[in-house]
Protein backbone atom coordinates (compact mmCIF):
# COMPACT_ATOMS: atom_id res chain seq x y z
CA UNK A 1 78.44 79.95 233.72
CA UNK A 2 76.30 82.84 232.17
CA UNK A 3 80.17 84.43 231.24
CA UNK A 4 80.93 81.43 229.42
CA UNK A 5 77.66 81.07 227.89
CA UNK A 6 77.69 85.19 226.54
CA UNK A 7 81.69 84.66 225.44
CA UNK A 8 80.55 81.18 223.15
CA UNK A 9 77.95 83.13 221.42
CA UNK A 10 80.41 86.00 220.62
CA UNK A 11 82.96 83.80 219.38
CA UNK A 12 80.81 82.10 217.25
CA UNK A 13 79.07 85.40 215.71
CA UNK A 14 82.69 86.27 215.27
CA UNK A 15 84.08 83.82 213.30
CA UNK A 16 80.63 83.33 211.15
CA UNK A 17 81.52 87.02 210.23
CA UNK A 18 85.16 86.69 209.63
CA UNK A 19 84.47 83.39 207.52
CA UNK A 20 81.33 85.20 205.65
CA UNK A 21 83.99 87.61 204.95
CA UNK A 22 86.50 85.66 203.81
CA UNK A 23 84.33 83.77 200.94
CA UNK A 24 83.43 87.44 199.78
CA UNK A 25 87.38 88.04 199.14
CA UNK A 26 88.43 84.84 197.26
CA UNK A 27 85.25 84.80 195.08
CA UNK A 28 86.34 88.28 194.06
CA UNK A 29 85.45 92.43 194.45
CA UNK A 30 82.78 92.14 192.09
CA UNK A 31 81.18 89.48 194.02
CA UNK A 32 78.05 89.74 196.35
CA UNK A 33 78.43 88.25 199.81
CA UNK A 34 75.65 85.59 198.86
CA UNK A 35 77.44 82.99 196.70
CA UNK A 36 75.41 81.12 194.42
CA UNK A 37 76.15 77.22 193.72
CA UNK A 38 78.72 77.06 190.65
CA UNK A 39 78.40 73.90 188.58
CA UNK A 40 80.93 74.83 186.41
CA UNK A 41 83.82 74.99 189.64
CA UNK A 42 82.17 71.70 190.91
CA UNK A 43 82.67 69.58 187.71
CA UNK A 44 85.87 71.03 186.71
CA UNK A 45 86.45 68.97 183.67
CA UNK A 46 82.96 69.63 181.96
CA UNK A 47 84.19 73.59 182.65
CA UNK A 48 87.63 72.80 180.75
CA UNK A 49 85.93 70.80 178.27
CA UNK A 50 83.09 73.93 177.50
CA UNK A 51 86.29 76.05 176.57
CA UNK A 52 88.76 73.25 174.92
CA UNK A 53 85.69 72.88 172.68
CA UNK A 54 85.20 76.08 172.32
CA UNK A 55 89.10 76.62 170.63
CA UNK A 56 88.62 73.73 168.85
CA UNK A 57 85.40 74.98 167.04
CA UNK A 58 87.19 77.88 166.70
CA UNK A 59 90.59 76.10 164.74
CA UNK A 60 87.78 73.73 162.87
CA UNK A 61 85.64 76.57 161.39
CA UNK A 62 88.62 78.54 160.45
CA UNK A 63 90.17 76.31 158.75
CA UNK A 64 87.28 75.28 156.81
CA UNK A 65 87.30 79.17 156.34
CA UNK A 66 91.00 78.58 154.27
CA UNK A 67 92.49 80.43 157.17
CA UNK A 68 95.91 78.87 157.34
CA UNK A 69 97.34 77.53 160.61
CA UNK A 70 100.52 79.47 160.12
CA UNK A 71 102.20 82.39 158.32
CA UNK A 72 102.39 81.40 155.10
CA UNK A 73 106.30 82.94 155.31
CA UNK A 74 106.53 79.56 157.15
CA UNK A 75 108.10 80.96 160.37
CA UNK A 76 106.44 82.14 163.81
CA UNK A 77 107.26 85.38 165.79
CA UNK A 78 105.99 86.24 169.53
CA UNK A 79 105.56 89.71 168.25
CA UNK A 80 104.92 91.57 164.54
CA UNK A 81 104.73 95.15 164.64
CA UNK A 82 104.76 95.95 161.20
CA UNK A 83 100.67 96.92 160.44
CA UNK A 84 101.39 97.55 156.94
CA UNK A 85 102.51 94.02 156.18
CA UNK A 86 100.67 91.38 154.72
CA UNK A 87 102.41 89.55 158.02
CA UNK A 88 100.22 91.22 160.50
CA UNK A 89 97.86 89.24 162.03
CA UNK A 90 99.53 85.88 161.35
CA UNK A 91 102.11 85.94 164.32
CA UNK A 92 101.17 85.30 167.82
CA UNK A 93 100.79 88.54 168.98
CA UNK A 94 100.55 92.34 167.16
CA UNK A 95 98.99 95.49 167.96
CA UNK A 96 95.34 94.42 167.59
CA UNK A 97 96.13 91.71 170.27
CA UNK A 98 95.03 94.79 172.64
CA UNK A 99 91.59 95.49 171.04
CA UNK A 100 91.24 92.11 171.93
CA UNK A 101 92.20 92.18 175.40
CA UNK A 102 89.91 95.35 175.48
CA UNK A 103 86.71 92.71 173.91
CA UNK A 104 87.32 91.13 177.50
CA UNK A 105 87.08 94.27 179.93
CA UNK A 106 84.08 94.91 177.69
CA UNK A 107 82.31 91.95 177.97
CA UNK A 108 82.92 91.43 181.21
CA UNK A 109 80.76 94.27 181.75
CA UNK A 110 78.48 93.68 179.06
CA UNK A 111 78.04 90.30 181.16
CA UNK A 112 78.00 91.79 184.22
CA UNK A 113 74.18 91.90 184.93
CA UNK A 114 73.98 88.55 184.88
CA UNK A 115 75.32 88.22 188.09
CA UNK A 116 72.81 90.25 189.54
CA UNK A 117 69.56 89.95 187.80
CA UNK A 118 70.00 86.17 186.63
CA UNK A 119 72.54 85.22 189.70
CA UNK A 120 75.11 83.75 187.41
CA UNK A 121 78.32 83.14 188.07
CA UNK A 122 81.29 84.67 187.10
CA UNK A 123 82.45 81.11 184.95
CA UNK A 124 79.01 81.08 182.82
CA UNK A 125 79.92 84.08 181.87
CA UNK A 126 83.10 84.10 181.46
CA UNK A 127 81.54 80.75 178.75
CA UNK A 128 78.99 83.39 177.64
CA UNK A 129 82.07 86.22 176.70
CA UNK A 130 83.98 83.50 174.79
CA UNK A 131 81.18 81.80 172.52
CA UNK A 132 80.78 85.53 171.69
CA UNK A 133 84.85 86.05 170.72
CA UNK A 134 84.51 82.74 168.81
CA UNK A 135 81.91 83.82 167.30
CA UNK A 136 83.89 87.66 166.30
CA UNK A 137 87.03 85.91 165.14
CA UNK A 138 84.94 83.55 162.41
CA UNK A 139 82.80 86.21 161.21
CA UNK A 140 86.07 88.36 161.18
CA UNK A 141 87.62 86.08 158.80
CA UNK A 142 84.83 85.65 156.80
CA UNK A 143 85.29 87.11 152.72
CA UNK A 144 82.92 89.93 152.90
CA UNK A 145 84.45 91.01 156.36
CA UNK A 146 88.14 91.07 155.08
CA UNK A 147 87.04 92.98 152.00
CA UNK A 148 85.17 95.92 154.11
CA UNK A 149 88.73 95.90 156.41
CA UNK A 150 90.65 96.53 153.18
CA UNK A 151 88.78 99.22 151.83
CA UNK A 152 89.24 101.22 154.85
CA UNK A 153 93.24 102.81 155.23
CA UNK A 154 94.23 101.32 157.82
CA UNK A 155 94.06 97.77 156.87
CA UNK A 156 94.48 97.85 153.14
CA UNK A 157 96.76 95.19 153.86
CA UNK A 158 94.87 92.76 155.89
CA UNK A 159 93.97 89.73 154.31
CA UNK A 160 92.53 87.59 157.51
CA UNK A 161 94.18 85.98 160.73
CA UNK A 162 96.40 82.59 160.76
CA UNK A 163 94.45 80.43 163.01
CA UNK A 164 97.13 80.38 165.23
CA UNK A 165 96.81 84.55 165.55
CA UNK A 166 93.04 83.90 166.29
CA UNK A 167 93.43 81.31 168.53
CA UNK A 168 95.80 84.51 170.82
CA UNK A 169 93.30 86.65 169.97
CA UNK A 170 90.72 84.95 171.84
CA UNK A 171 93.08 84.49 174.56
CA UNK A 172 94.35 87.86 175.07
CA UNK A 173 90.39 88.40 175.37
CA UNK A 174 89.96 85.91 177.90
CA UNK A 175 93.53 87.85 179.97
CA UNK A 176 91.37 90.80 179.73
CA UNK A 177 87.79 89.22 180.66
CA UNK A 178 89.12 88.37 184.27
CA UNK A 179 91.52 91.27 184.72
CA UNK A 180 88.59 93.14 184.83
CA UNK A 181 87.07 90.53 187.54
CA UNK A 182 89.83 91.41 189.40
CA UNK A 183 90.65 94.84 189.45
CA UNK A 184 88.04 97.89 190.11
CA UNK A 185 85.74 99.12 187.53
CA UNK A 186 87.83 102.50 187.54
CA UNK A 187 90.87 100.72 186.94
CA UNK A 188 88.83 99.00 183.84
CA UNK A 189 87.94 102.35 182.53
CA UNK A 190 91.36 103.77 182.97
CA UNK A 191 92.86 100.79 181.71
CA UNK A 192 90.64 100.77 178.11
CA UNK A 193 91.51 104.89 177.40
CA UNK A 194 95.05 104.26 178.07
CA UNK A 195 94.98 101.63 175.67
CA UNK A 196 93.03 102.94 172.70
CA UNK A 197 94.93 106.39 172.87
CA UNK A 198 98.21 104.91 172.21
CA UNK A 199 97.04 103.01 170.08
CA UNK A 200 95.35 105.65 168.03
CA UNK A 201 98.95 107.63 169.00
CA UNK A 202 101.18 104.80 167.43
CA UNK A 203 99.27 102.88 164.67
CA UNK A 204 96.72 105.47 164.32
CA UNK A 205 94.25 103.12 164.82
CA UNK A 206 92.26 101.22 167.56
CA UNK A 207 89.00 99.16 168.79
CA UNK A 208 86.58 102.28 168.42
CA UNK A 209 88.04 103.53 164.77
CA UNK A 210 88.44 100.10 163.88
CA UNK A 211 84.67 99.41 163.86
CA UNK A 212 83.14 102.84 163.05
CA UNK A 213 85.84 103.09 159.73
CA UNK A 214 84.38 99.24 159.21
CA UNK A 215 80.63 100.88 159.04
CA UNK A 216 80.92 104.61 158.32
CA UNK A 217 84.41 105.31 156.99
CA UNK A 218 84.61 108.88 158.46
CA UNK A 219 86.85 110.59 155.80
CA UNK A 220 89.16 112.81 158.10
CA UNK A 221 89.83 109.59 159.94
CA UNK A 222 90.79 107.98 156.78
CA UNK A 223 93.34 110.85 156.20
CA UNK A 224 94.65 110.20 159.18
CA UNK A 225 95.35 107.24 158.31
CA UNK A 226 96.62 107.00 154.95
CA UNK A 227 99.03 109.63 155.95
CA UNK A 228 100.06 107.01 159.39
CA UNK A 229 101.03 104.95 156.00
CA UNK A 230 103.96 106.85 156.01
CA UNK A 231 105.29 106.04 159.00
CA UNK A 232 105.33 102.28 159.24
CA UNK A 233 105.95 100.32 162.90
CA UNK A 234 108.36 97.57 162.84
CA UNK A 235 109.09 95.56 166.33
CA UNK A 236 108.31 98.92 167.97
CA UNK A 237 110.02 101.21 166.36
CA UNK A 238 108.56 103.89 163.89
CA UNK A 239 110.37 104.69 160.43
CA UNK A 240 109.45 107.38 157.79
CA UNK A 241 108.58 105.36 154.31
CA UNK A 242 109.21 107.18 151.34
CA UNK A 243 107.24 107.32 148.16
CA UNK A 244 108.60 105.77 144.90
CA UNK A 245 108.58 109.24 143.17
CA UNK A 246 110.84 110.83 146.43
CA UNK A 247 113.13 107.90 146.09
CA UNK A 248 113.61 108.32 142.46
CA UNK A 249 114.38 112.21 143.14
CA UNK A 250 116.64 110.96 145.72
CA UNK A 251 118.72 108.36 142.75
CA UNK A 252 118.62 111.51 140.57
């Protein structure tokens, strides 16, 4: 009897630790093993109607921006690589659709004391990271924004996002928000320094230039740039762009 009695109490201890273990998994690695009521996973449809609202502010306030849905070419690509065009940032995805992916692994982070400190959830703040993208993509496309992006050499082109770009932006932030739920902090890192130095390799530009050119406009970084203006990317592929004086040598 005493055998039986000592074998229950192990089997229960073990399965209370297997299932204790099991809830740390599936909520996560970033998770602690106390889980805190989510309100947001319990009423599902409030959750989905936080973010539907959220786009929908988003298409509202841009369009009373005079941000147009579309490309004003009238046609829609899955992919523009051309950063010198005025058709960059009007398709559904382009370079800078990786800065935004990088806002995510950022604010993920930036968010990430909440769960400790406040005991939030990852879903308030995944709501917290994309208030603050909605709020980045309208200010982005506000006049005196746009104007500071065109004085600077690598966006003397830019002349605001199609609502239907923005919309991808903030999506391609959210892909990035819980990839870095997922994956180790390491892999975050590695992941972000990959991404801005090929960036900076390819368009010669990236999230960190992008905003200190925006507030300092570093001169040798301008340089670099204007001379990148030479080489423009097209769907991925880099061509050399000649002047209008070497192409009239050239008709000579």
């Amino acid at each position: 009897m005493e055998s039986l009695k000592i074998t229950l109490i192990f089997l229960t201890v073990s399965f209370n630790s297997i299932f204790a273990d099991f809830e740390v998994v599936i909520t996560g690695p970033h998770s602690s093993s106390i889980l805190e009521e989510d309100y947001l996973t319990t009423y599902i449809p409030i959750y989905v109607g936080v973010i539907v609202s959220l786009f929908t502010l988003l298409v509202i306030v841009l369009r009373l921006q005079g941000r147009p849905f579309l490309s004003e070419s009238g046609f829609v690509r899955i992919w523009w690589g051309d950063i010198d065009s005025p058709e960059n940032s009007q398709h559904v995805t382009d370079w800078y659709t990786f800065t935004h992916m990088l806002h995510g692994l950022i604010f993920f982070y930036l968010t990430y004391p909440l769960l400790i400190w406040v005991h939030f959830t990852v879903n308030y703040n995944f709501v917290i990271a994309l208030v603050t993208e909605v709020v980045w993509e309208i200010v982005e496309n506000t006049k005196c924004v746009i104007g500071r992006y065109r004085r600077t050499e690598g966006s003397t082109e830019y002349g605001g996002d199609s609502v239907l770009n923005s919309v991808f932006d903030t999506i391609a932030m959210s892909a990035g928000f819980w990839l870095a739920w997922i994956i180790p902090w390491y892999a975050t890192v590695g992941l972000a320094v990959v991404e801005e130095v090929v960036l900076a390799i390819v368009i010669r530009d990236n999230l960190v230039l992008n905003m200190v050119q925006i507030v300092f406009r570093v001169k040798c970084v301008s340089d670099c740039q204007e001379r990148g203006k030479r080489k423009r990317v097209t769907n991925g592929k880099v061509g050399e762009v000649k002047t209008e004086e070497e192409e009239e040598e050239m008709n000579v």
